[in-house]
Protein backbone atom coordinates (compact mmCIF):
# COMPACT_ATOMS: atom_id res chain seq x y z
CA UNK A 1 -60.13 -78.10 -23.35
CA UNK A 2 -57.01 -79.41 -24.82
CA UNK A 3 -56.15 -82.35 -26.63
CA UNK A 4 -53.42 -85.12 -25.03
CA UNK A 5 -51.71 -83.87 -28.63
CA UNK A 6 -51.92 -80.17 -27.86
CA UNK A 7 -50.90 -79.92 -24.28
CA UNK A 8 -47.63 -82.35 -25.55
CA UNK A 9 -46.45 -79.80 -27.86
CA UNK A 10 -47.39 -76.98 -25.58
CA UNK A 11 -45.14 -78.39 -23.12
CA UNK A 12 -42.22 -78.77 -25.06
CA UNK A 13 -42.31 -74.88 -26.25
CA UNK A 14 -42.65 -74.22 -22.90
CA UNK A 15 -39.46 -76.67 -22.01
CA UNK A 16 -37.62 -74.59 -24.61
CA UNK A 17 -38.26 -71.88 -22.77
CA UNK A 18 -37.06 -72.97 -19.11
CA UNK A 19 -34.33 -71.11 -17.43
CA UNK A 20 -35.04 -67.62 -19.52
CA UNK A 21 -37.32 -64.55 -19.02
CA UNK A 22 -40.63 -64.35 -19.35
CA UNK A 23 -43.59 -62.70 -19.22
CA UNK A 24 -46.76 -64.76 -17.67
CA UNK A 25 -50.29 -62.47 -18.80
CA UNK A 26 -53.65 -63.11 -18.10
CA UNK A 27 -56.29 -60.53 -19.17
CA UNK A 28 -60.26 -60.25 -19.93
CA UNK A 29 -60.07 -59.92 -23.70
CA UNK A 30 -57.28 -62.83 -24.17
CA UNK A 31 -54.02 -61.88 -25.64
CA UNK A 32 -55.36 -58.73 -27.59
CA UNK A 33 -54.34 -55.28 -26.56
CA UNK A 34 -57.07 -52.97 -27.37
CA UNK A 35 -57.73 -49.85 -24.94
CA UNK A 36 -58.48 -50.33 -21.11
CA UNK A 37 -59.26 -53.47 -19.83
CA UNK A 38 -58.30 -56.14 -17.09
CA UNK A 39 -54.57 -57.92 -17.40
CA UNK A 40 -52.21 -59.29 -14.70
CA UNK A 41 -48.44 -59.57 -16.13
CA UNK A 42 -46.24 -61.11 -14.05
CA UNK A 43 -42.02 -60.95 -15.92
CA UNK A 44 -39.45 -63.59 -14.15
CA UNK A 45 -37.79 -66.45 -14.73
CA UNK A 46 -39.42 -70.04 -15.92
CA UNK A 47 -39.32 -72.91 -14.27
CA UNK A 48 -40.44 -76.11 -13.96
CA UNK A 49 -40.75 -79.16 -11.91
CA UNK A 50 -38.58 -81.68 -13.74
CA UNK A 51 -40.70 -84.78 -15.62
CA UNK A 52 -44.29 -82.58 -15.36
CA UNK A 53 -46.26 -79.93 -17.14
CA UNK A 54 -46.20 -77.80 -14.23
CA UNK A 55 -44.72 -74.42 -14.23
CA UNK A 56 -44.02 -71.37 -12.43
CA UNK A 57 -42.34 -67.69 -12.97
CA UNK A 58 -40.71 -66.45 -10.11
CA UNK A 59 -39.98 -62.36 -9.85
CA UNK A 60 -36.04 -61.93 -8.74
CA UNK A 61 -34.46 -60.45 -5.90
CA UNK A 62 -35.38 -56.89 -6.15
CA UNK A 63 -33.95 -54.30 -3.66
CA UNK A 64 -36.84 -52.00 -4.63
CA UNK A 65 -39.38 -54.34 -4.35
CA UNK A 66 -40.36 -55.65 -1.43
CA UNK A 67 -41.72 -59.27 -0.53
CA UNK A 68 -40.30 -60.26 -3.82
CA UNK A 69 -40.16 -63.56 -3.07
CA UNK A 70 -44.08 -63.76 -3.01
CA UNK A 71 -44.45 -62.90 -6.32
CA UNK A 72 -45.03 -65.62 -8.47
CA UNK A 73 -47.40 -67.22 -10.70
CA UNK A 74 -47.96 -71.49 -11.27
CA UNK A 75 -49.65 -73.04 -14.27
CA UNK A 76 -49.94 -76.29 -15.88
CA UNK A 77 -49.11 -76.73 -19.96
CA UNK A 78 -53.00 -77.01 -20.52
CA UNK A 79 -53.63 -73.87 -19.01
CA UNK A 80 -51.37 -72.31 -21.77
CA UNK A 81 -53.37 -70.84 -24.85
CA UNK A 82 -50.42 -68.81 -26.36
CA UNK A 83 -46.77 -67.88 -26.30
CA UNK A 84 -45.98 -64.91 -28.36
CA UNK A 85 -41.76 -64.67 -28.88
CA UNK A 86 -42.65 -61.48 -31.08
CA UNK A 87 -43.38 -58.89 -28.15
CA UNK A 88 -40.46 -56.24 -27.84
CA UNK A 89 -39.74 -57.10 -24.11
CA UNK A 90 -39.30 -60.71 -24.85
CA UNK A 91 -41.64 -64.06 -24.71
CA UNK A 92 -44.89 -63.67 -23.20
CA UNK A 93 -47.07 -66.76 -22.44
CA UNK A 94 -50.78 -66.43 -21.80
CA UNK A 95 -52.59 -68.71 -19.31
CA UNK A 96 -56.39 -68.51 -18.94
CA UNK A 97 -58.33 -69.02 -15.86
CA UNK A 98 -60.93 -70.65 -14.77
CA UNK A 99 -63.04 -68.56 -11.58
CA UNK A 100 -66.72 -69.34 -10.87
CA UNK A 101 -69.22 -66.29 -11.38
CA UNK A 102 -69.88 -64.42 -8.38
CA UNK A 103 -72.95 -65.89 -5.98
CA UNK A 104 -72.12 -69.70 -7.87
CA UNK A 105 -72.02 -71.86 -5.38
CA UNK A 106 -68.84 -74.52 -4.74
């Protein structure tokens, strides 16, 4: 969990970041790259609702895509663990996610 401290300064990297590309990633082994494994990357533009921690990356208008306007991803500053700027095809920000096991009960 993340500190009232932590998710303030993760929020304003991510405010830096508004308006530009980026790359949203979520994956089984966190944000290292080693081999085969699960990873979801979605690339798009950031947004955010003005005066929150709530985000969301929005794939453009793609004529070779279709239904591109249901590809998206949302997240909140806490669910933010990292933002690498040093990947060659720009910033990518890693959210984790919280699923129950399979059989838990709600």
């Amino acid at each position: 969990m993340m500190t009232e401290n932590e998710r303030k300064k993760m929020n304003e990297g991510l405010n830096a970041l508004v308006a530009q590309e980026v790359t949203v990633a979520v994956s089984t082994l966190g944000h290292i790259r080693d081999g085969f494994h699960t990873q979801m990357s979605i690339k798009g533009e950031l947004q955010n609702l003005p005066d929150t921690d709530q985000y969301r990356v929005v794939v453009s208008e793609n004529e070779n895509i279709s239904n591109s306007d249901q590809t998206y991803v949302y997240f909140m500053a806490s669910d933010v663990y990292h933002i690498n700027p040093l990947v060659s095809t720009g910033v990518v920000i890693f959210v984790r996610i919280d699923t129950p096991s399979m059989g838990e009960d709600e």
